[in-house]
N, C-alpha and C. Protein backbone atom coordinates (compact mmCIF):
# COMPACT_ATOMS: atom_id res chain seq x y z
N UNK A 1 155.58 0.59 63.55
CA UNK A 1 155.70 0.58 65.00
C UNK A 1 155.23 1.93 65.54
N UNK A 2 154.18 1.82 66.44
CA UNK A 2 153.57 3.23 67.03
C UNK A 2 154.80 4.08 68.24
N UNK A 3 154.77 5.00 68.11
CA UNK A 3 155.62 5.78 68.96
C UNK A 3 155.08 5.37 70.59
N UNK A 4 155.67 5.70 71.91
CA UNK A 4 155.40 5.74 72.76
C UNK A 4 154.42 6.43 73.19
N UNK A 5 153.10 6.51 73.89
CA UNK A 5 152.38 7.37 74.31
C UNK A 5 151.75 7.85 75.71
N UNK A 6 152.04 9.18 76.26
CA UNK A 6 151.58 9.42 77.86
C UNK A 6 150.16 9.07 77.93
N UNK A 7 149.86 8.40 79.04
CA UNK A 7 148.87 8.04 78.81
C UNK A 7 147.74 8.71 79.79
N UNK A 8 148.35 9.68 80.00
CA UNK A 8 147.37 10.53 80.40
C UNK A 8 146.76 11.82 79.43
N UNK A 9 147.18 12.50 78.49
CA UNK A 9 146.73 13.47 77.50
C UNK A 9 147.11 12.70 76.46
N UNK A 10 147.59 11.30 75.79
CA UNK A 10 147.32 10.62 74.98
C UNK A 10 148.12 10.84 73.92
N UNK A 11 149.30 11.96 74.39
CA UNK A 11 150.34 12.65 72.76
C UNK A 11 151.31 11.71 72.88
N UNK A 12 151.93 12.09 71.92
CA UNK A 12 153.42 11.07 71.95
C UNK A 12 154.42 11.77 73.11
N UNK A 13 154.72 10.61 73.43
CA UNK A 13 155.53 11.11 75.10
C UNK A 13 156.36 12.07 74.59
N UNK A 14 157.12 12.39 73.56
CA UNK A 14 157.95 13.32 72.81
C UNK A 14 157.30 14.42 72.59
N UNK A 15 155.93 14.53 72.22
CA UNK A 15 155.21 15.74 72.63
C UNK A 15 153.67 15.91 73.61
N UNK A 16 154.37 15.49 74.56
CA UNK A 16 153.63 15.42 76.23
C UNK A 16 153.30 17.19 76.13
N UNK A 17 151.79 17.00 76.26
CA UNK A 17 150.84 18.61 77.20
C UNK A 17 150.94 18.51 78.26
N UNK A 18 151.24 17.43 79.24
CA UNK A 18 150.59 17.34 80.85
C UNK A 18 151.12 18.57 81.34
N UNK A 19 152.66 19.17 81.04
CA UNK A 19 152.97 20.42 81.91
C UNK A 19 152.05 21.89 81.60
N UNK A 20 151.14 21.59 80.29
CA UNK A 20 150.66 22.84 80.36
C UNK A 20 149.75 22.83 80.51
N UNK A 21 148.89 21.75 80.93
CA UNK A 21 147.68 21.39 81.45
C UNK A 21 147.32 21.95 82.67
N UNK A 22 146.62 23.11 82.75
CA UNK A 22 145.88 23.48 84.32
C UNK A 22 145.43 22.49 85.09
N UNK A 23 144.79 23.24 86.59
CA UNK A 23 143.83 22.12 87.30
C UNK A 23 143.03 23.22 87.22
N UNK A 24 141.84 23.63 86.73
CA UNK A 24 141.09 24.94 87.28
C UNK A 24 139.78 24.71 87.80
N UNK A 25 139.40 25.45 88.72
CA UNK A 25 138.09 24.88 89.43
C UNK A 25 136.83 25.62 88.73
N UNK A 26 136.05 24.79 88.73
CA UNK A 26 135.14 26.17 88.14
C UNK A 26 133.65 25.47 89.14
N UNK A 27 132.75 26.76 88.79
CA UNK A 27 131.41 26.94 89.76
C UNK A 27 130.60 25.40 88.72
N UNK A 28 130.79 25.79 87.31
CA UNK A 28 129.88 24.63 86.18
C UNK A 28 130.32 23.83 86.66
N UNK A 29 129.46 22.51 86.18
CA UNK A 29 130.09 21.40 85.93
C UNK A 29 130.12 21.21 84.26
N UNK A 30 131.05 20.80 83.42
CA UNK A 30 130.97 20.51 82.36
C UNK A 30 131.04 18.92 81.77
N UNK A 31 130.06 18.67 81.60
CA UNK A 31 129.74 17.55 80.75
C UNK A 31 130.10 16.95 79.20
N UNK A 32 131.44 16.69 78.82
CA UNK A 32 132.09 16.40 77.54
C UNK A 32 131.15 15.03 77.15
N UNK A 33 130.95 15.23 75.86
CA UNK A 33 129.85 13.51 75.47
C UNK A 33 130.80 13.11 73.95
N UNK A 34 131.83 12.39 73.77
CA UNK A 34 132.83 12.62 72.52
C UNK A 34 132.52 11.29 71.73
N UNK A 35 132.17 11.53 70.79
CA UNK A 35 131.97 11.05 69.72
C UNK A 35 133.00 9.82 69.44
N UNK A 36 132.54 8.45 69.38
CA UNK A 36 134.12 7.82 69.52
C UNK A 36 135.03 7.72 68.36
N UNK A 37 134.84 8.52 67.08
CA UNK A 37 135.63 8.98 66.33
C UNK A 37 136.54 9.78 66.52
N UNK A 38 136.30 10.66 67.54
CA UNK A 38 137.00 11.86 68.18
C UNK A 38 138.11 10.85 68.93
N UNK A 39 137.97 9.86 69.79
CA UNK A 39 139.21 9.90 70.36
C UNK A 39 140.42 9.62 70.18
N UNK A 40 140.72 9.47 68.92
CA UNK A 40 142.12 9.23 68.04
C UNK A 40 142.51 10.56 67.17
N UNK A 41 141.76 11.32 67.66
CA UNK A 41 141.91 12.62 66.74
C UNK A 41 143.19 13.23 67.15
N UNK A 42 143.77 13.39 66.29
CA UNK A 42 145.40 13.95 66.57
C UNK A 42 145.56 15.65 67.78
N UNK A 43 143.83 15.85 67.57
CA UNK A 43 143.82 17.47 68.57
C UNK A 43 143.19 16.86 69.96
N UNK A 44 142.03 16.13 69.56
CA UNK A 44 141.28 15.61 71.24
C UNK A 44 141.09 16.83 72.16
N UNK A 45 140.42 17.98 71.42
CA UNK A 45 141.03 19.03 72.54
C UNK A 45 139.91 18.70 73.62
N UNK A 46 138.91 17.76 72.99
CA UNK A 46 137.66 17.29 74.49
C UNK A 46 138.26 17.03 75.87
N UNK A 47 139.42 16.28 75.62
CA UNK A 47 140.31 15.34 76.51
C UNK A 47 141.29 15.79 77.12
N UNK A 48 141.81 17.43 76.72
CA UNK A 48 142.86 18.47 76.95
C UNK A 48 141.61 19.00 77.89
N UNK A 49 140.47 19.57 77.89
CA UNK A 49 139.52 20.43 78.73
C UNK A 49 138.87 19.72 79.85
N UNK A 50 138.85 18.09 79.64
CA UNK A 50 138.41 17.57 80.52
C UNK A 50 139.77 17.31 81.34
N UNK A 51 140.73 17.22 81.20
CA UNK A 51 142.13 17.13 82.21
C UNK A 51 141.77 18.46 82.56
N UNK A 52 141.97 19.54 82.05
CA UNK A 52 142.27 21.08 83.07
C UNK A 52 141.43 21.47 83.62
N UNK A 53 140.12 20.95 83.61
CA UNK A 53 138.88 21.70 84.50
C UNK A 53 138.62 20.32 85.97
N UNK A 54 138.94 20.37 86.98
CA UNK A 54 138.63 19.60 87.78
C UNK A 54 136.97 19.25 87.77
N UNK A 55 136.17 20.10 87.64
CA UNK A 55 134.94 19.96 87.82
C UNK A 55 134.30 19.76 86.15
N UNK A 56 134.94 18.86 85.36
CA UNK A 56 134.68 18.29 84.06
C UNK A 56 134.41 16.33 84.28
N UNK A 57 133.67 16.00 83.37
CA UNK A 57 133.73 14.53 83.15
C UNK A 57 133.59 14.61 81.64
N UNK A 58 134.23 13.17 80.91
CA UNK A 58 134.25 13.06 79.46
C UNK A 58 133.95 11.63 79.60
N UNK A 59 132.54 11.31 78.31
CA UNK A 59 132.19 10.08 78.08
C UNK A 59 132.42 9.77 76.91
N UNK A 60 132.56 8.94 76.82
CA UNK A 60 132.87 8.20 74.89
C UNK A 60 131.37 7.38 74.84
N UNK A 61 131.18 7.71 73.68
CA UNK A 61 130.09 6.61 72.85
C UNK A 61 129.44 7.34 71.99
N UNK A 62 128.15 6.74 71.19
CA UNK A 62 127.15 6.79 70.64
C UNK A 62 125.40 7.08 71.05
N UNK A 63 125.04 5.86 72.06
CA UNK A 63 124.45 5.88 72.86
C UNK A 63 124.42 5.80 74.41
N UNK A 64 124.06 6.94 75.07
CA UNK A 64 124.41 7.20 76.44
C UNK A 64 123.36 6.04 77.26
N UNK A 65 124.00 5.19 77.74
CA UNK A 65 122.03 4.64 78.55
C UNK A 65 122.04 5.22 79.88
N UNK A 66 123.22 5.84 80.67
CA UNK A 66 123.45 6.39 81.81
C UNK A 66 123.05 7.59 81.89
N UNK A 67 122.32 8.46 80.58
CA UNK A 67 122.43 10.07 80.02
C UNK A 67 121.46 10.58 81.59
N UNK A 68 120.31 10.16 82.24
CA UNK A 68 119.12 10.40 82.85
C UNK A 68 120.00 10.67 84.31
N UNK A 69 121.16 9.89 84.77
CA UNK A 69 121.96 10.07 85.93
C UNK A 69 123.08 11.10 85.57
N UNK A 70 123.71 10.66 84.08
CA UNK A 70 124.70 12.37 83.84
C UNK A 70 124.07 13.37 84.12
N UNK A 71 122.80 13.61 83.09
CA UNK A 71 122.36 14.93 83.21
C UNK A 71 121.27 15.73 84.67
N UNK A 72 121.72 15.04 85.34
CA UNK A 72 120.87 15.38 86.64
C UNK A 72 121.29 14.95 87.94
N UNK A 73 122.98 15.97 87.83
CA UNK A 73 123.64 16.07 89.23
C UNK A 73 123.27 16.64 90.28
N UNK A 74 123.31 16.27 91.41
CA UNK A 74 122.18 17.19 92.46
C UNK A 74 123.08 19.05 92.16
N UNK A 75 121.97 19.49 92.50
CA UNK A 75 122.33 20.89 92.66
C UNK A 75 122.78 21.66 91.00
N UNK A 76 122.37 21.10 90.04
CA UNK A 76 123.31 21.40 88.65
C UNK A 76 121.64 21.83 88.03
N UNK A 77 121.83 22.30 86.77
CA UNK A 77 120.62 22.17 86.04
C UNK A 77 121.59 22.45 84.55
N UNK A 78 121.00 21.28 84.02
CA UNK A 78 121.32 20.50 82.27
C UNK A 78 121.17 21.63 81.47
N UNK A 79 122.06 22.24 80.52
CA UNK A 79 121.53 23.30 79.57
C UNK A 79 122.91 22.70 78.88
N UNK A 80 122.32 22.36 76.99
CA UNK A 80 123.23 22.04 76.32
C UNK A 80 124.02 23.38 74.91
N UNK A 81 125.06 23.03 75.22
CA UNK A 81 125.84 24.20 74.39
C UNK A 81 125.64 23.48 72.84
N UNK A 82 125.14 24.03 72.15
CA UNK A 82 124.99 23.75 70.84
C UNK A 82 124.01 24.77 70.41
N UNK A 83 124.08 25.28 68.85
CA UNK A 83 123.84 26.09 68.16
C UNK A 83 122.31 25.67 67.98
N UNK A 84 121.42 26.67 67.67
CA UNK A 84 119.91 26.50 67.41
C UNK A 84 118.65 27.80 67.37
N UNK A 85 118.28 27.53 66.87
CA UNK A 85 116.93 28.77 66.66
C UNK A 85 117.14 29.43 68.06
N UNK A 86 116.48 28.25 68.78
CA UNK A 86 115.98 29.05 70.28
C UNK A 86 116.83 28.72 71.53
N UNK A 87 118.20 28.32 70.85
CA UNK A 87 119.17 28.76 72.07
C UNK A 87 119.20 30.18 72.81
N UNK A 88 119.48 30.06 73.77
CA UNK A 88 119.78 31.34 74.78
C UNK A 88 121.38 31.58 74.86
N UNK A 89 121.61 33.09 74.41
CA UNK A 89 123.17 33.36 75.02
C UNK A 89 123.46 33.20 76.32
N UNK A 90 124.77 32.38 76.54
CA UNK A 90 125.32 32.14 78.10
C UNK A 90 125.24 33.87 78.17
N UNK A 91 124.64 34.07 79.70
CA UNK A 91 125.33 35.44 80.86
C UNK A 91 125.82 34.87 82.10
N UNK A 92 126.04 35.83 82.50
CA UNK A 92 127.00 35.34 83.90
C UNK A 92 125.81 35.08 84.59
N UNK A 93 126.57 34.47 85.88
CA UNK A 93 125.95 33.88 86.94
C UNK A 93 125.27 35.25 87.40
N UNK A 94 124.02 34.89 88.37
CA UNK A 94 123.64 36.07 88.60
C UNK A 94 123.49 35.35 90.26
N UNK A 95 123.59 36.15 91.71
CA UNK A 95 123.23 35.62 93.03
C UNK A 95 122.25 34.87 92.75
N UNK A 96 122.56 33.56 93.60
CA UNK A 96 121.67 32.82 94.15
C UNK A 96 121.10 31.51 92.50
N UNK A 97 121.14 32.19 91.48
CA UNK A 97 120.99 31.09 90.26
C UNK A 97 121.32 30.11 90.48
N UNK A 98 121.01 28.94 89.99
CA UNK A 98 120.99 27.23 90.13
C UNK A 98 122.81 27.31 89.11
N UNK A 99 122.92 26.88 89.42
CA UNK A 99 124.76 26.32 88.49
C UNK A 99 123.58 25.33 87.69
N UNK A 100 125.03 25.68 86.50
CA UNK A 100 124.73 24.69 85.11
C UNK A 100 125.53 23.49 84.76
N UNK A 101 125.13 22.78 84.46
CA UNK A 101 125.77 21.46 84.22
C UNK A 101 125.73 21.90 82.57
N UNK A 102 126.33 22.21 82.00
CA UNK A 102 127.18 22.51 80.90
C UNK A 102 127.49 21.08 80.02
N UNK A 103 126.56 20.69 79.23
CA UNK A 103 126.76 19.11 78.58
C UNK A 103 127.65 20.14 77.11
N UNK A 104 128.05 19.06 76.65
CA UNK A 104 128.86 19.75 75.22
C UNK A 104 129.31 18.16 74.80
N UNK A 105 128.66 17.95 73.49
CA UNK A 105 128.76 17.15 72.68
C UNK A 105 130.42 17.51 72.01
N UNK A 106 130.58 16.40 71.35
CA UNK A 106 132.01 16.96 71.21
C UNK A 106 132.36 15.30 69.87
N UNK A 107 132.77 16.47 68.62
CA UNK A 107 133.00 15.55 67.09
C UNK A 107 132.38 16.63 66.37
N UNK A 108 132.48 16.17 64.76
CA UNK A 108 132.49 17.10 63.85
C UNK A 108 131.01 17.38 64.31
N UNK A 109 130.67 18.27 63.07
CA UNK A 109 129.29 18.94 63.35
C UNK A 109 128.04 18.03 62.95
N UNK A 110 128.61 17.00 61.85
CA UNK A 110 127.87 15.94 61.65
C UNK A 110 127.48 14.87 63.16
N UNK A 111 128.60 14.76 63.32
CA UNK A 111 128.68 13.28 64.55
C UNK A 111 128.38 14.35 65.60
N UNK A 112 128.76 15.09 66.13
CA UNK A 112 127.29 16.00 67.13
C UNK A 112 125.35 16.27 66.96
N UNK A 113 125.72 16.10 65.80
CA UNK A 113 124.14 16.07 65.05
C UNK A 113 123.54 14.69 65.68
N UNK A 114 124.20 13.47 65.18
CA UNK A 114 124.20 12.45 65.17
C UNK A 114 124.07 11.70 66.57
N UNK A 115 124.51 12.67 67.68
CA UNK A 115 124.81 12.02 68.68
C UNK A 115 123.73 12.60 69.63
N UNK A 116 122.95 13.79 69.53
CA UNK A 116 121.57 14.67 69.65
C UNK A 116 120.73 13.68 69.17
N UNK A 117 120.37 12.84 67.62
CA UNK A 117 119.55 12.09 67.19
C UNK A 117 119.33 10.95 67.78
N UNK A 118 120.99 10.30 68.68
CA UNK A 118 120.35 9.07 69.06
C UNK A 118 119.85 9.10 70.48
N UNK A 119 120.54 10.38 70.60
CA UNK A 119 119.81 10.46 72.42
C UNK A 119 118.89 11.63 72.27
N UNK A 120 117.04 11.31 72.42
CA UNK A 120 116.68 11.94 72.50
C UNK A 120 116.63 12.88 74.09
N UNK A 121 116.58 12.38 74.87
CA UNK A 121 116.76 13.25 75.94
C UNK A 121 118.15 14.12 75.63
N UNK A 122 118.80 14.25 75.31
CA UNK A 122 120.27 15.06 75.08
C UNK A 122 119.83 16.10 74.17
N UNK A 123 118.81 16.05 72.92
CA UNK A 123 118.47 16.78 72.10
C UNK A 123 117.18 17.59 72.92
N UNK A 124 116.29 17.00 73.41
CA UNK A 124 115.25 17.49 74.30
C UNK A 124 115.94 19.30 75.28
N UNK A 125 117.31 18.65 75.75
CA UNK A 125 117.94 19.81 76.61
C UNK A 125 117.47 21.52 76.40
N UNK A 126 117.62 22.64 76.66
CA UNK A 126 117.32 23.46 76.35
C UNK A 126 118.94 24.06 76.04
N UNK A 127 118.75 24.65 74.98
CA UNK A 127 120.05 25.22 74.89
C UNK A 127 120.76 26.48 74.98
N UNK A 128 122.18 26.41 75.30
CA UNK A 128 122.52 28.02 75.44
C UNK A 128 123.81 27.83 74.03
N UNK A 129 124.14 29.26 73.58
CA UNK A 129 124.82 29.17 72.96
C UNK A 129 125.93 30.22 73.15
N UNK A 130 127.00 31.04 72.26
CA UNK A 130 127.86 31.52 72.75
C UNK A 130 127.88 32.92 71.73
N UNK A 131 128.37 33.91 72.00
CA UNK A 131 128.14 35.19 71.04
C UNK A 131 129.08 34.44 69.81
N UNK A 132 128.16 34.76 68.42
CA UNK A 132 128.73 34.60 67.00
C UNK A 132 130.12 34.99 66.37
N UNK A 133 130.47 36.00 67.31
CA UNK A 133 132.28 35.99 67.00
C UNK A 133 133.25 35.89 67.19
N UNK A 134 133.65 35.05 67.95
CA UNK A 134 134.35 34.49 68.40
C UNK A 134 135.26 34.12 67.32
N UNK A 135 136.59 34.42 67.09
CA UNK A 135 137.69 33.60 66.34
C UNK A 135 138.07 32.36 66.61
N UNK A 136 137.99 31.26 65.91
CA UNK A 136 139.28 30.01 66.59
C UNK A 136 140.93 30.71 66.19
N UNK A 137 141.62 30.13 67.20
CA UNK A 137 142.74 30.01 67.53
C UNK A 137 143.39 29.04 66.55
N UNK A 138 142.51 28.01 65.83
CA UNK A 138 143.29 26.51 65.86
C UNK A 138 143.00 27.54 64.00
N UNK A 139 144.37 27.89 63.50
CA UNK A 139 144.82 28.09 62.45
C UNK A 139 145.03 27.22 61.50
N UNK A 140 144.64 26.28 61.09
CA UNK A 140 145.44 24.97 60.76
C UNK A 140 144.01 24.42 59.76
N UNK A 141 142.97 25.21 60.17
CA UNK A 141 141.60 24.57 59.66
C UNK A 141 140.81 25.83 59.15
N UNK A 142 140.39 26.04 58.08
CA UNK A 142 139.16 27.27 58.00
C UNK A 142 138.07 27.10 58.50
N UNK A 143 137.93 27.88 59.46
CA UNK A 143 136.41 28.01 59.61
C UNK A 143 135.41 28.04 59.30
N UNK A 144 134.20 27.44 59.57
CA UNK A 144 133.22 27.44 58.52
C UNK A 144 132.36 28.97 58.45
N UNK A 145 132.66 29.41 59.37
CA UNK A 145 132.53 31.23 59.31
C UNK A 145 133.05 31.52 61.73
N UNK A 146 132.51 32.67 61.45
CA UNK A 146 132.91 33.07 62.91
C UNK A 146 132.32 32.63 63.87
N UNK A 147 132.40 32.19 64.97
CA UNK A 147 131.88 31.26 66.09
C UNK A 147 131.90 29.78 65.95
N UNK A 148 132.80 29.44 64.81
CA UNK A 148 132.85 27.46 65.02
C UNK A 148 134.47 28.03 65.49
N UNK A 149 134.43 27.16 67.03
CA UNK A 149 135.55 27.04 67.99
C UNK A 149 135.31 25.59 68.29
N UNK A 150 136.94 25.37 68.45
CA UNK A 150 137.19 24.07 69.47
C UNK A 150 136.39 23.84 70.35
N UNK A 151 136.11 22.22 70.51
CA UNK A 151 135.62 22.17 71.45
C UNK A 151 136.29 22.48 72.79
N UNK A 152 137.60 22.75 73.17
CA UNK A 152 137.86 23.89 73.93
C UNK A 152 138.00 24.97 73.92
N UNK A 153 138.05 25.32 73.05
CA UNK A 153 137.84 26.73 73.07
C UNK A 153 136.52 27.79 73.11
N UNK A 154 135.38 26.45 73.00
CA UNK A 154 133.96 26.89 73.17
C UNK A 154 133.74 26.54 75.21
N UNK A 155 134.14 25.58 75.01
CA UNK A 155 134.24 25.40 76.43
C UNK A 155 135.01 26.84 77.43
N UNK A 156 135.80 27.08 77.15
CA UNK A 156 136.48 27.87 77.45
C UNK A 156 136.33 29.34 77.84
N UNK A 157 135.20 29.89 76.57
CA UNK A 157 134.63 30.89 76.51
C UNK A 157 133.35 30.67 77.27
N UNK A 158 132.46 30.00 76.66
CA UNK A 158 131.33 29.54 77.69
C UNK A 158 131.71 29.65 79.73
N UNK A 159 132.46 29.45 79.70
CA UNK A 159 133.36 29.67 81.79
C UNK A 159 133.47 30.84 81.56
N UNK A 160 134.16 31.63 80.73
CA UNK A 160 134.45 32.90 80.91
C UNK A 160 133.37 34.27 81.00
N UNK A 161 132.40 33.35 79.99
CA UNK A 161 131.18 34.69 80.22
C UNK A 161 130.31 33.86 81.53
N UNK A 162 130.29 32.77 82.18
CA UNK A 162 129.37 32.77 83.44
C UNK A 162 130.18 32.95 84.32
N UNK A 163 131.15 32.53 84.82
CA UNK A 163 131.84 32.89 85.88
C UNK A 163 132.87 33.98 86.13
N UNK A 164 132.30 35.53 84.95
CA UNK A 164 133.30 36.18 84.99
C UNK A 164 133.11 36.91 86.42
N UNK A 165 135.03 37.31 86.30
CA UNK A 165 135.53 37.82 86.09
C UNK A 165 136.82 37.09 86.00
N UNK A 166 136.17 35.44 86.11
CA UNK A 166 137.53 34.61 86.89
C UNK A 166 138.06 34.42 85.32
N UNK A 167 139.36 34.13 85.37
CA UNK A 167 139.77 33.53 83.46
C UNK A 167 140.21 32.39 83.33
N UNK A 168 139.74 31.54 82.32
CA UNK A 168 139.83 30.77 81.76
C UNK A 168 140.73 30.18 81.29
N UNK A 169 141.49 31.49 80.35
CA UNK A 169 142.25 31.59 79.32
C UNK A 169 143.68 29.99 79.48
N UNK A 170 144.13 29.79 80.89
CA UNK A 170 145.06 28.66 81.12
C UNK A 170 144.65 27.73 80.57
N UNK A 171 143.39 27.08 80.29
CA UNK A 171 143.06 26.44 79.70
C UNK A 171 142.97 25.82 78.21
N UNK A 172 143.75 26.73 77.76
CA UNK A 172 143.86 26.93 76.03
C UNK A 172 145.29 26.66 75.81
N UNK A 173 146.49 26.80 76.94
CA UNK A 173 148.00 26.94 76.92
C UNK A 173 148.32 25.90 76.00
N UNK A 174 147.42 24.09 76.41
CA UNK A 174 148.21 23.03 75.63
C UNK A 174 147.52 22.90 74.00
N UNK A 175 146.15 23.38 74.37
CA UNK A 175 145.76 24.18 72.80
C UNK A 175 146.48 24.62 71.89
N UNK A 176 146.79 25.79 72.32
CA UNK A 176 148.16 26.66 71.54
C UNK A 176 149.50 25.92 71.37
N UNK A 177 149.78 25.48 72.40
CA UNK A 177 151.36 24.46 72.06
C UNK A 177 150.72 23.75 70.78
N UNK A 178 150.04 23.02 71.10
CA UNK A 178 149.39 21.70 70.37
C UNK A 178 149.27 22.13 68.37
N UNK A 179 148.62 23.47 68.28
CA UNK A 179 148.89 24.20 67.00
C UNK A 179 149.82 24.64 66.66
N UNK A 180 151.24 25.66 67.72
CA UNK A 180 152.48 25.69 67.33
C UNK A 180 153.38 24.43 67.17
N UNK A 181 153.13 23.79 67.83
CA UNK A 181 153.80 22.22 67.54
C UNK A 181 153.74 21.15 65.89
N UNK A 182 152.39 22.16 65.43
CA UNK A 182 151.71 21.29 64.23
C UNK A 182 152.23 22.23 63.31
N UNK A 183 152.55 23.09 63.15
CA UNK A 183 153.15 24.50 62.27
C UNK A 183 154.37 24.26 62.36
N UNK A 184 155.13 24.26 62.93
CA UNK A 184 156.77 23.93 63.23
C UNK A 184 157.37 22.34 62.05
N UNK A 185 156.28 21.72 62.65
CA UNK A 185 156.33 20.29 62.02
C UNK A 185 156.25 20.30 60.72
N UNK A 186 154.86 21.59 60.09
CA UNK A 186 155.08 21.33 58.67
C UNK A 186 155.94 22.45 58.18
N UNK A 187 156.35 22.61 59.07
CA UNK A 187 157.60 24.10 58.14
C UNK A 187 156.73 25.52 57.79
N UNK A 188 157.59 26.27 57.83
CA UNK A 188 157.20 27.71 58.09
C UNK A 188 155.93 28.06 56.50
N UNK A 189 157.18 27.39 55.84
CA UNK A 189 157.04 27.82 54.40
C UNK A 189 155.67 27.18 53.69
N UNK A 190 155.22 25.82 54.30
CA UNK A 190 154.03 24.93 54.13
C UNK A 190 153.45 25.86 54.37
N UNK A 191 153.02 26.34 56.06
CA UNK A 191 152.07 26.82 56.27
C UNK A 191 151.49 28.00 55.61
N UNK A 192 152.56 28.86 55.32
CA UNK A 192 152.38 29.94 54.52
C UNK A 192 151.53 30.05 53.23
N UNK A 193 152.08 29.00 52.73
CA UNK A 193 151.33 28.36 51.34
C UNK A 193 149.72 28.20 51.32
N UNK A 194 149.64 27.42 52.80
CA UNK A 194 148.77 26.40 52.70
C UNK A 194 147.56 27.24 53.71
N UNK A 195 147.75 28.32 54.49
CA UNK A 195 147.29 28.65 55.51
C UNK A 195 147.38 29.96 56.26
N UNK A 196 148.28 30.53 55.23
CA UNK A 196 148.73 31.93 55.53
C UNK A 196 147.84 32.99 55.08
């Protein structure tokens, strides 16, 4: 028998994020594209970033056939966050620059691969990427070296270097619960073992 679930951040009503869920406005628009493996994922942090950013949308699938109307909101210009030769580092906004529509694929690194292959216009995008050192937060997983972050927590940083000076950081609150909540659960002493 499945536990009860909010059905708005999708946890077990026993461990509901909605209170630490921001509303935050931002200048981007961010474009979540989630892999539909991702949406049973016990973190979903796609689905935690698309609740706290008002100016976010999140699509589920494989193949986008709508991708030509996502990626070309009036006034936005398409630049996809993913790693690559000839990505460009996000900088801040500079006067008068076009705002970015901020697409971010979102599933392992395979099923992001995968999801670039079937949409060629999505792979076509030009890309920006994010400085290489960045720590994750989400303790619970090794990294495959420095700069693989959550997909909120890439999201996250990505707002923070264009629209600085404004912060982000609220955005990470049900993040962090969401990993102290998963540490607690397996006991101090697991984690230590297993992760310390």
């Amino acid at each position: 028998m499945s536990r009860p679930q909010c059905s708005r951040c999708l946890r077990p009503v026993t461990h509901c994020l909605c209170a630490l869920i921001p509303s935050l406005d931002s200048r981007t628009r961010v474009l979540l594209l989630q892999h539909p493996s991702e949406v049973n994922h016990a973190l979903n942090t796609a689905r935690l970033a698309a609740l706290g950013l008002n100016n976010a949308q999140l699509v589920v699938g494989e193949v986008f056939e709508d991708l030509p109307t996502l990626l070309n909101p009036p006034g936005y210009q398409a630049r996809l966050l993913f790693p690559s030769d000839d990505a460009q580092p996000l900088q801040s906004y500079v006067p008068g620059e076009q705002l970015l529509l901020l697409v971010v694929p979102d599933g392992t690194w395979r099923k992001a691969r995968k999801l670039l292959h079937l949409n060629p216009m999505l792979a076509a995008l030009p890309r920006v990427t994010l400085a290489g050192d960045a720590v994750s937060r989400y303790r619970l997983r090794k990294a495959p070296g420095p700069g693989a972050l959550s997909t909120i927590e890439a999201i996250a940083q990505a707002l923070q270097v264009l629209e600085a000076p404004t912060s982000f950081e609220p955005l990470l609150r049900p993040f962090d619960a969401l990993i102290e909540g998963q540490i607690a659960a397996m006991g101090a002493a697991v984690f230590e073992k297993n992760h310390g």
